[in-house]
C-alpha atoms as a PDB file:
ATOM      1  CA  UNK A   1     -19.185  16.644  -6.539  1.00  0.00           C
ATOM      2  CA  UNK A   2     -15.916  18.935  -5.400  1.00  0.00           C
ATOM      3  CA  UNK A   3     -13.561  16.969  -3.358  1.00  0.00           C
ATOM      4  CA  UNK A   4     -14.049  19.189  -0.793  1.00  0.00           C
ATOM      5  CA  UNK A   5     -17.652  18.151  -0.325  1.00  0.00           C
ATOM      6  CA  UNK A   6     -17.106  14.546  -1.031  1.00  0.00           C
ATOM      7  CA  UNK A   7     -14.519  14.697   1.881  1.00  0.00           C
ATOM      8  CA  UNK A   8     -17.177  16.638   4.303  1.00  0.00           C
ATOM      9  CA  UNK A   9     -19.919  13.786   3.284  1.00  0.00           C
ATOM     10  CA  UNK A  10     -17.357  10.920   4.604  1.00  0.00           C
ATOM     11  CA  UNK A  11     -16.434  12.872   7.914  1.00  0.00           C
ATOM     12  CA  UNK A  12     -19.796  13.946   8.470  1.00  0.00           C
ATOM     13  CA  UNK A  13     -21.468  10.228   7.576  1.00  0.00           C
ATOM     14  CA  UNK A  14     -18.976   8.888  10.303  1.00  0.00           C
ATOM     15  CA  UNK A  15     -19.813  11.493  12.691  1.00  0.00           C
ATOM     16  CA  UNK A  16     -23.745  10.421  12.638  1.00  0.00           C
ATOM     17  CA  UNK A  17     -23.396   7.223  12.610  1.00  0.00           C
ATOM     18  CA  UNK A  18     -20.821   7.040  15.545  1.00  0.00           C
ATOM     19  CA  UNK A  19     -17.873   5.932  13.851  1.00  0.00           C
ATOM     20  CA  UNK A  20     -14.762   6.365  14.612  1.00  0.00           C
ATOM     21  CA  UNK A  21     -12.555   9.160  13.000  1.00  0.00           C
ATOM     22  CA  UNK A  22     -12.024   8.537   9.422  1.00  0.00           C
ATOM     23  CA  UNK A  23      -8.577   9.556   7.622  1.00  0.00           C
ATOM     24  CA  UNK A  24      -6.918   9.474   4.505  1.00  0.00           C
ATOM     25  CA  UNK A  25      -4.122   7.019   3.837  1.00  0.00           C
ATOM     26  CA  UNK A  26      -1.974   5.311   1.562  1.00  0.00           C
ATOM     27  CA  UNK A  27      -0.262   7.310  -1.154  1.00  0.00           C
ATOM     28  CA  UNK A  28      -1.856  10.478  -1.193  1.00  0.00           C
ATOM     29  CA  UNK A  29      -0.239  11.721   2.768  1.00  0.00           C
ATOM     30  CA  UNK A  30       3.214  10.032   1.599  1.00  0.00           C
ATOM     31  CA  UNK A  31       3.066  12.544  -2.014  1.00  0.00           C
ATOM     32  CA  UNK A  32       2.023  15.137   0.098  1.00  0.00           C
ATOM     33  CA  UNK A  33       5.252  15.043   2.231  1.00  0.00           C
ATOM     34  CA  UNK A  34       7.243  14.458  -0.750  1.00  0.00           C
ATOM     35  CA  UNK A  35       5.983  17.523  -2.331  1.00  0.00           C
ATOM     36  CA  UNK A  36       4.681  15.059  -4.981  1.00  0.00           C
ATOM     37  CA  UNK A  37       0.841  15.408  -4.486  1.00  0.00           C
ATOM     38  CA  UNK A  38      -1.149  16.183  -8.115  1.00  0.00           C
ATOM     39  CA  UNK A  39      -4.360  15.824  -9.023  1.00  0.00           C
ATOM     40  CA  UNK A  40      -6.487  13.619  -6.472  1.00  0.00           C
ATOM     41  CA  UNK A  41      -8.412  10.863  -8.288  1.00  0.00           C
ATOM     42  CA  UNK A  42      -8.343   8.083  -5.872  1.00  0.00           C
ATOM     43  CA  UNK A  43      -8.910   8.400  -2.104  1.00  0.00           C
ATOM     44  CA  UNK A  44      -7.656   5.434   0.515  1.00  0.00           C
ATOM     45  CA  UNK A  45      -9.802   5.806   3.684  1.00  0.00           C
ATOM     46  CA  UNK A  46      -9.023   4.110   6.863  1.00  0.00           C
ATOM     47  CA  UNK A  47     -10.987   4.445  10.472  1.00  0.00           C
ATOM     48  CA  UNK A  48      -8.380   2.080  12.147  1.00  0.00           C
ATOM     49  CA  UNK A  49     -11.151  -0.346  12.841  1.00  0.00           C
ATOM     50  CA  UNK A  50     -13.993  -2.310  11.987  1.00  0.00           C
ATOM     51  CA  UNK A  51     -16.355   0.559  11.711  1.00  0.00           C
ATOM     52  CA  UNK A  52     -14.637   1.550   8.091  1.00  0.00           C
ATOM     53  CA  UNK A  53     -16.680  -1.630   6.373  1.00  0.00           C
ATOM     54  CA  UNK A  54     -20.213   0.098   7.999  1.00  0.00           C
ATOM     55  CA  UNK A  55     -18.570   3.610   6.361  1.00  0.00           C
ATOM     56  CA  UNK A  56     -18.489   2.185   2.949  1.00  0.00           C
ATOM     57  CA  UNK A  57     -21.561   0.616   3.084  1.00  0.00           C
ATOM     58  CA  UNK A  58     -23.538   3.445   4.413  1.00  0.00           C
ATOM     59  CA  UNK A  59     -21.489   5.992   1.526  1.00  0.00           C
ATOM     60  CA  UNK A  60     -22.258   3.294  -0.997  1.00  0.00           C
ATOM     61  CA  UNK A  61     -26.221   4.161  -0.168  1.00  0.00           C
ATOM     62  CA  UNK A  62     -25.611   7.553  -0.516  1.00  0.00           C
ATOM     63  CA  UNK A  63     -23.957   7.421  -4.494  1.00  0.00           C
ATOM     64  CA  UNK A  64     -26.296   4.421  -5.319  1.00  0.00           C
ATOM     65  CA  UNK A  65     -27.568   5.258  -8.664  1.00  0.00           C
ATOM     66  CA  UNK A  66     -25.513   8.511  -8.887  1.00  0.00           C
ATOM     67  CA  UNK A  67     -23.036   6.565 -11.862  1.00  0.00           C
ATOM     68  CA  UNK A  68     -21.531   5.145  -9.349  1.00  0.00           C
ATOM     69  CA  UNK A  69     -20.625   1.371  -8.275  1.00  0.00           C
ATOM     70  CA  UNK A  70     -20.005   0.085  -5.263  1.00  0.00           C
ATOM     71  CA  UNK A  71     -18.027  -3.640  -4.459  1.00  0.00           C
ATOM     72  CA  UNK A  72     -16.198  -5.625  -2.275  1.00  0.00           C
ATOM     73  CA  UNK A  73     -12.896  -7.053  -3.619  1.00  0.00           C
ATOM     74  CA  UNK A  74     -10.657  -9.917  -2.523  1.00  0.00           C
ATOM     75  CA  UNK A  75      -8.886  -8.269   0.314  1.00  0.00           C
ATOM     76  CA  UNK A  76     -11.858  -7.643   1.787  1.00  0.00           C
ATOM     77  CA  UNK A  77     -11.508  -3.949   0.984  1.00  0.00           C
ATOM     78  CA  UNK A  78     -14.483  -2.265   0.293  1.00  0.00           C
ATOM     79  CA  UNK A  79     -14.752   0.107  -3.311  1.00  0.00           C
ATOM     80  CA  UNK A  80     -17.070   2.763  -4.577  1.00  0.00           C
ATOM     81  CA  UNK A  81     -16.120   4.133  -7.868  1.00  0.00           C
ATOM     82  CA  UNK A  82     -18.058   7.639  -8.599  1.00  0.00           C
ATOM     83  CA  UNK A  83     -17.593   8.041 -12.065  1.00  0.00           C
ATOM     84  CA  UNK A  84     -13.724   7.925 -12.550  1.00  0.00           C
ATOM     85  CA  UNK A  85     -13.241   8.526  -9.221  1.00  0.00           C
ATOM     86  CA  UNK A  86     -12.076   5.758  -6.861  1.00  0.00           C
ATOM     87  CA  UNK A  87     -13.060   5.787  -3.066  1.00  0.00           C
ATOM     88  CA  UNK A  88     -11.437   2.542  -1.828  1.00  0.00           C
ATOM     89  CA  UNK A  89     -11.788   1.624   2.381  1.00  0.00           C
ATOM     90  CA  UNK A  90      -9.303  -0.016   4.620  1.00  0.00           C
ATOM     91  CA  UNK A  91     -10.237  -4.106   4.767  1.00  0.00           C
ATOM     92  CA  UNK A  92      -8.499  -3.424   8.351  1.00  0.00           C
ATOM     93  CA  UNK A  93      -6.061  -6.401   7.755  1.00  0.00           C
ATOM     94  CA  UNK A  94      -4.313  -7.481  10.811  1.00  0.00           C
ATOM     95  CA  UNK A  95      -1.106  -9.582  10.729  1.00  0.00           C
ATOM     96  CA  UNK A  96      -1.752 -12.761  12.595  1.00  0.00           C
ATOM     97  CA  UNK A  97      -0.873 -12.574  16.102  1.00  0.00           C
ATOM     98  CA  UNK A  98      -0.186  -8.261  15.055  1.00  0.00           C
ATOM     99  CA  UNK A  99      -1.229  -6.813  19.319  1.00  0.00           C
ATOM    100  CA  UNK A 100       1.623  -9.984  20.507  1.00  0.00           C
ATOM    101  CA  UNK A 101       4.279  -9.066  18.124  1.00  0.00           C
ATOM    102  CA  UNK A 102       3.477  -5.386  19.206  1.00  0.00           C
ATOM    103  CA  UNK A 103       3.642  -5.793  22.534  1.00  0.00           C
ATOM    104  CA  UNK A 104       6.924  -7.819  22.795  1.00  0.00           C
ATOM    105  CA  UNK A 105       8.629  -4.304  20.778  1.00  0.00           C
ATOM    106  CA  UNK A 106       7.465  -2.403  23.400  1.00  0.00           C
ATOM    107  CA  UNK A 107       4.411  -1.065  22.579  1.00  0.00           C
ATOM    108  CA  UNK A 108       2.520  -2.146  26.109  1.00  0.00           C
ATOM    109  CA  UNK A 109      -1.230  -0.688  24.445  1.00  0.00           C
ATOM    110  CA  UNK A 110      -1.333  -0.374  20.909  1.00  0.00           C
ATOM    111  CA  UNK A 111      -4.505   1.129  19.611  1.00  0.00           C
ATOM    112  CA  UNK A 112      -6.462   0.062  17.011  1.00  0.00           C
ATOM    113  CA  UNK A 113      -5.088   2.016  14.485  1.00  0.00           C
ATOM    114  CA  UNK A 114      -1.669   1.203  15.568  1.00  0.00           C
ATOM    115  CA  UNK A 115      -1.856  -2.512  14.782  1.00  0.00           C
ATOM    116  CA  UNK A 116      -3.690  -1.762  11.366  1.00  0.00           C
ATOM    117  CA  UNK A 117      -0.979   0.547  10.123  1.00  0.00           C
ATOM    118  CA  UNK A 118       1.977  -1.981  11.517  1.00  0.00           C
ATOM    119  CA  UNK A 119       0.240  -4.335   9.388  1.00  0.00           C
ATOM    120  CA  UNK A 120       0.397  -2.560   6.487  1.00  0.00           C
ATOM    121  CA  UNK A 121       3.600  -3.369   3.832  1.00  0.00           C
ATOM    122  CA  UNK A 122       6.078  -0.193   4.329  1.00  0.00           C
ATOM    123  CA  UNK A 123       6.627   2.450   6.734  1.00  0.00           C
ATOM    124  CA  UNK A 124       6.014   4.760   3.794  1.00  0.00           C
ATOM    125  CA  UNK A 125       2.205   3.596   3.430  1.00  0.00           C
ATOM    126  CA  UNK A 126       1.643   4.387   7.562  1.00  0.00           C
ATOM    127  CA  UNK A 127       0.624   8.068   7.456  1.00  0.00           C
ATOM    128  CA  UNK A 128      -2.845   9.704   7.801  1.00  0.00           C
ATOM    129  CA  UNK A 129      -3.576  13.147   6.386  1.00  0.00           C
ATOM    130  CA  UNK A 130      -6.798  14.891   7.936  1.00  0.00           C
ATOM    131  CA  UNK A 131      -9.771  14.957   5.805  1.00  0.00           C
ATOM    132  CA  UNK A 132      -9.525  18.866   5.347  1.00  0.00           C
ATOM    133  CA  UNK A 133      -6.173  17.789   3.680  1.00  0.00           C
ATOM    134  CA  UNK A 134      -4.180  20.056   6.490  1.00  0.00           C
ATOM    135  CA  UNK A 135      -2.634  17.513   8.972  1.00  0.00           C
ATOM    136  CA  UNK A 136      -0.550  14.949   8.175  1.00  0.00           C
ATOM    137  CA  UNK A 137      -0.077  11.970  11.687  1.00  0.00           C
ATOM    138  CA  UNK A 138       2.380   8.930  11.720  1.00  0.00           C
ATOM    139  CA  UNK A 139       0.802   6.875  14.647  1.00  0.00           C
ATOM    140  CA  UNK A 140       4.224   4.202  14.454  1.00  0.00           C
ATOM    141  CA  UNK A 141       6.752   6.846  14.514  1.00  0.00           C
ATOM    142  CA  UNK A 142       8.482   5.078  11.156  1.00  0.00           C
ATOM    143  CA  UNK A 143       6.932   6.854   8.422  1.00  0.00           C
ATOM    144  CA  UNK A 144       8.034  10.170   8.609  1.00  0.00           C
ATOM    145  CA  UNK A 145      11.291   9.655   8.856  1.00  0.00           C
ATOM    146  CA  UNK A 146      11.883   6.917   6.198  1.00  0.00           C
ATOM    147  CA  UNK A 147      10.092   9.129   3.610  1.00  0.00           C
ATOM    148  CA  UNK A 148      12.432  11.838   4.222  1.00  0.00           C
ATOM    149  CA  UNK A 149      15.587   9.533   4.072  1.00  0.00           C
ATOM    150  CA  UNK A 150      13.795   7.924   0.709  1.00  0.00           C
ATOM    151  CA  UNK A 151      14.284   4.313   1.680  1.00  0.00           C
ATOM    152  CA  UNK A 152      12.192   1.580   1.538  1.00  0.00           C
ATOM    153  CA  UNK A 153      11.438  -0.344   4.930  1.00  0.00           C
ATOM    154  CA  UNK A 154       8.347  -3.019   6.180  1.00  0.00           C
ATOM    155  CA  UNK A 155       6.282  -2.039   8.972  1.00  0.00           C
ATOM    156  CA  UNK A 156       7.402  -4.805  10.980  1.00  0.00           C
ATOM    157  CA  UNK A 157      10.401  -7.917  10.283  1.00  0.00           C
ATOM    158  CA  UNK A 158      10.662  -8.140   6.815  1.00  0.00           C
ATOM    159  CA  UNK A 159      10.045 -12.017   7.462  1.00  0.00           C
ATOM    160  CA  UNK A 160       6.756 -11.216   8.520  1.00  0.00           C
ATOM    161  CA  UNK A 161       5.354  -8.744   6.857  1.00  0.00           C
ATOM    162  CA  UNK A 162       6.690 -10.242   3.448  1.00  0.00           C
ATOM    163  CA  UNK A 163       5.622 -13.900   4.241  1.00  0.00           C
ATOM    164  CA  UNK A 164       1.735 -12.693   5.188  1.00  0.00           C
ATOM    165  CA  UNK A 165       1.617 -11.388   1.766  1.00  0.00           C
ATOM    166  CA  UNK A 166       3.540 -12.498  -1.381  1.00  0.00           C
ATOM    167  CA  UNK A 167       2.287  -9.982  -3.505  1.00  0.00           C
ATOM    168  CA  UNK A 168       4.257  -7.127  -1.405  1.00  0.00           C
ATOM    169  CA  UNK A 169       7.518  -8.450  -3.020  1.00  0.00           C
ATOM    170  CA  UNK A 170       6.682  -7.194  -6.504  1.00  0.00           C
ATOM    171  CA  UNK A 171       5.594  -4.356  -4.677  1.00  0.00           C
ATOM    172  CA  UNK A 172       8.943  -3.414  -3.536  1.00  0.00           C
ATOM    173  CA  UNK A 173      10.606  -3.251  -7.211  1.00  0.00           C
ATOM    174  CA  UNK A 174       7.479  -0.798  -8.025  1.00  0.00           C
ATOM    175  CA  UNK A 175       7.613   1.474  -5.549  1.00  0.00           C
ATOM    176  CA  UNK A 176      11.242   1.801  -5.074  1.00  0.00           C
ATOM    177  CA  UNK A 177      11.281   2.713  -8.754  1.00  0.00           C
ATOM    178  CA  UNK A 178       8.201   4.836  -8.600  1.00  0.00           C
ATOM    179  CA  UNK A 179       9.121   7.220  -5.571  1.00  0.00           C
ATOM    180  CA  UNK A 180      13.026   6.932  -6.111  1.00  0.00           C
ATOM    181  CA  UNK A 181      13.440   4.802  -2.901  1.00  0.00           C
ATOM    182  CA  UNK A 182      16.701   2.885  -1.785  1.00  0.00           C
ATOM    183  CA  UNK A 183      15.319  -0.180  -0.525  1.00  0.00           C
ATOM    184  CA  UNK A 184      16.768  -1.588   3.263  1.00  0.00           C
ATOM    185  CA  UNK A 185      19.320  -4.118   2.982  1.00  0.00           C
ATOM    186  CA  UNK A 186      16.616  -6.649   5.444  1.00  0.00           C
ATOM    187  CA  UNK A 187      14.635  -6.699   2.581  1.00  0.00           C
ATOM    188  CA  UNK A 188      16.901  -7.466  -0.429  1.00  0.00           C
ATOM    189  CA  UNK A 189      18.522 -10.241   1.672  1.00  0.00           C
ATOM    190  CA  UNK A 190      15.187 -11.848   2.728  1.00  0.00           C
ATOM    191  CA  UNK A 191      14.149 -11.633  -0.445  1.00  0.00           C
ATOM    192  CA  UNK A 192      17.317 -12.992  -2.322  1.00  0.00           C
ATOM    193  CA  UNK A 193      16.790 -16.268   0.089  1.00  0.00           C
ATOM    194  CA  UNK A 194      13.253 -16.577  -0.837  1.00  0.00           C
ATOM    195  CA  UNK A 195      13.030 -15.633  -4.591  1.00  0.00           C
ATOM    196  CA  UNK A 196      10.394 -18.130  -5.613  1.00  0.00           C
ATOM    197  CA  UNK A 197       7.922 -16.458  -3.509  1.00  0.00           C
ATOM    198  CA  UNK A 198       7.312 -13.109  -5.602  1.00  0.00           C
ATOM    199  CA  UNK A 199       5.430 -15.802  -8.151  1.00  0.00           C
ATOM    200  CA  UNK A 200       3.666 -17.694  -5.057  1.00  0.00           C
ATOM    201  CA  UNK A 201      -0.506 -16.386  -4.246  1.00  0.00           C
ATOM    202  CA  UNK A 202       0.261 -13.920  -6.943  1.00  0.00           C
ATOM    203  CA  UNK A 203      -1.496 -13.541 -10.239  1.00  0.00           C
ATOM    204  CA  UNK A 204       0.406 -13.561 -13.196  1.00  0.00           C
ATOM    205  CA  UNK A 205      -1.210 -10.390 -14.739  1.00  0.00           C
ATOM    206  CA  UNK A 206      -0.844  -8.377 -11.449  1.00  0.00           C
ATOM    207  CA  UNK A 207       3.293  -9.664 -10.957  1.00  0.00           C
ATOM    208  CA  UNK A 208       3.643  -8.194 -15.196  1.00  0.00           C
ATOM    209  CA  UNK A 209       1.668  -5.062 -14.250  1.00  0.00           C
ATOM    210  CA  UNK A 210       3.392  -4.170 -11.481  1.00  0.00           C
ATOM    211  CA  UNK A 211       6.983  -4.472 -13.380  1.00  0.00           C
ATOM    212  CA  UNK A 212       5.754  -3.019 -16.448  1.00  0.00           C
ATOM    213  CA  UNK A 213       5.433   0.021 -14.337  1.00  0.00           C
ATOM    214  CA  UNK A 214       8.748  -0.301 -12.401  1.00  0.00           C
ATOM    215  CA  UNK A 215      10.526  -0.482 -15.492  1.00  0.00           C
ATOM    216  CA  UNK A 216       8.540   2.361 -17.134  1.00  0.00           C
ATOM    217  CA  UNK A 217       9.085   4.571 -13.878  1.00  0.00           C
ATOM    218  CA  UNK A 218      12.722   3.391 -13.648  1.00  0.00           C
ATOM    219  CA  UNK A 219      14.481   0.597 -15.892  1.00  0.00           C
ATOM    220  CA  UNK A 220      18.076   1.107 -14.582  1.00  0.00           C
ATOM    221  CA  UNK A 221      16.406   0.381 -10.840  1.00  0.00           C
ATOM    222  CA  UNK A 222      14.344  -2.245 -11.853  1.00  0.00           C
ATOM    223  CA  UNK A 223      17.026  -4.542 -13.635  1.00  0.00           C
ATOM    224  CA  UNK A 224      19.456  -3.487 -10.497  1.00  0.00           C
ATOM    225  CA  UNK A 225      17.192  -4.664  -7.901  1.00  0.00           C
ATOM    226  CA  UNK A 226      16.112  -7.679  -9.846  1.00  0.00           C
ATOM    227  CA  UNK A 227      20.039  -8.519 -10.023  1.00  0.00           C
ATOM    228  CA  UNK A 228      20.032  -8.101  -6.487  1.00  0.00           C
ATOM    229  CA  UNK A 229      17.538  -9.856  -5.480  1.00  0.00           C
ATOM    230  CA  UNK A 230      17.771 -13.111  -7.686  1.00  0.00           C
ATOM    231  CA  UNK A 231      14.452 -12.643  -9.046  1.00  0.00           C
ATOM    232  CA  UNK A 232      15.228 -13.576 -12.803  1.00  0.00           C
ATOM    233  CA  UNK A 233      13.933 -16.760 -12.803  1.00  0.00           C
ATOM    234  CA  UNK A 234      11.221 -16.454 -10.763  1.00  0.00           C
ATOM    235  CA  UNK A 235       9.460 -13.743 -13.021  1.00  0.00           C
ATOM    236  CA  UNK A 236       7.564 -14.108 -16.061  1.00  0.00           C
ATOM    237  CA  UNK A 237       9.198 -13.600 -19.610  1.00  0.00           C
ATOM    238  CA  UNK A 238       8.225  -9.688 -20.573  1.00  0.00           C
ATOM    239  CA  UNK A 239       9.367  -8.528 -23.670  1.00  0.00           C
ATOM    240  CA  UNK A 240      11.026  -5.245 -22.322  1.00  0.00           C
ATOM    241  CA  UNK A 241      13.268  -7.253 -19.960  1.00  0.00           C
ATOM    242  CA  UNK A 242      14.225  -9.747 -22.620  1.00  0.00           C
ATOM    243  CA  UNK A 243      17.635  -8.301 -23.768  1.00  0.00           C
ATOM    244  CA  UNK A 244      18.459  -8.421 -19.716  1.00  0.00           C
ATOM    245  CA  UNK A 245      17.542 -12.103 -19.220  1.00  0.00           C
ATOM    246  CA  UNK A 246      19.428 -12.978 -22.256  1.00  0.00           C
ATOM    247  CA  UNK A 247      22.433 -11.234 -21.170  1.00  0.00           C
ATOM    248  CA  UNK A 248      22.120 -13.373 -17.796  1.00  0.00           C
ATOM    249  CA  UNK A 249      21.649 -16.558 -20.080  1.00  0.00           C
ATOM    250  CA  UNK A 250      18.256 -17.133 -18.476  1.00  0.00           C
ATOM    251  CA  UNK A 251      15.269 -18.876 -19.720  1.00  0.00           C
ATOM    252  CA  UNK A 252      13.712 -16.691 -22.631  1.00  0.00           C
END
């Protein structure tokens, strides 16, 4: 199946089943205002509300059978793998108490898709691109603009959007180094005073993973930000950042 076609099917599934407007999210709107976007061979898809879990499951009936899988992983986000191809939807995650916090900033009606989006980790990860791949949105006004000035920033206080997930700390490192990002100065100080958490609710293989690929996209960044956020002996021992940790007289 073209993309193309797999893109009409999800719009066009939605549309019969009286869902609400599907999008694309995630990396693929970011790369595409960064001039960055290459071969597609992962979609995120978001609706902004609960109707994305009866999107997946009604796609997932569609590919059964067609070499295809379908699951539900533990963030509740649904995934249908067609082939190589990964479809993954929106678990619609919504920080705790996400409408209050939104409302005391000002934001007297947030929508749906509003609160999903400011629940997400960084402003860069808040766009929506149009499933004909033509329009690219920012529904919290953040994204946009921090992409263009290449910086890293959370989608609400770094306290909270860092404390309702651990594993967005690790995060940080890898996509600073990945897209080139600065990261904001919030962040490196509320991480420097809370270093212990990048290990806390995070698996082991997922915290090496994610700075095997920081250092492979970046090693210069990676050791920097690792200095500056006081994350040396919090991490587990990797072989490539060995000569680093022995140079700090860390544990190795």
């Amino acid at each position: 199946m073209k993309l193309s076609e797999l893109l009409n099917l999800i719009s066009e599934t939605a549309d019969k089943k009286g869902l609400s407007k599907p999008f694309i999210c995630g990396g693929i709107p970011r790369d595409k205002l960064l001039g960055d976007l290459k071969n597609i061979d992962d979609l995120d898809i978001t609706t902004g509300d609960e109707s994305i879990h009866y999107l997946a499951k009604e796609l997932s009936f569609y590919f059964k059978d067609k070499n295809s899988y379908y699951k539900i992983l533990d963030d509740g986000h649904a995934q249908i793998m067609i082939g190589s191809f990964k479809l993954d939807f929106s678990s619609n995650y919504r920080a705790p108490e996400i409408k209050n916090i939104l409302i005391k900033n000002g934001i007297k009606n947030p929508t749906n898709m509003q609160m999903e989006l400011y629940s997400r980790d960084f402003t860069c990860n808040t766009l929506l691109l149009s499933l004909d791949l033509k329009k690219i949105s920012d529904p919290i006004g953040k994204g946009v603009k921090d992409i263009n000035n290449k910086i890293l920033k959370t989608c609400l206080p770094t306290e909270i959007t860092l404390s309702n997930n651990h594993k967005r700390i690790v995060r940080i490192i890898y996509l600073a180094c990945k897209l080139n990002f600065d990261v904001d100065k919030e962040i490196i100080e509320w991480v420097k005073k809370n270093p212990s958490l990048i290990s806390d609710d995070s698996k082991k293989g997922y915290l090496i993973k994610k700075l095997k690929s920081a250092f492979n996209y970046n090693p210069q960044k990676t050791i920097k930000l690792l200095d500056e956020m006081n994350l040396w002996n919090y991490i587990p021992i990797i072989e490539e950042f060995i000569p680093y940790m022995s140079r700090k007289s860390l544990r190795i």
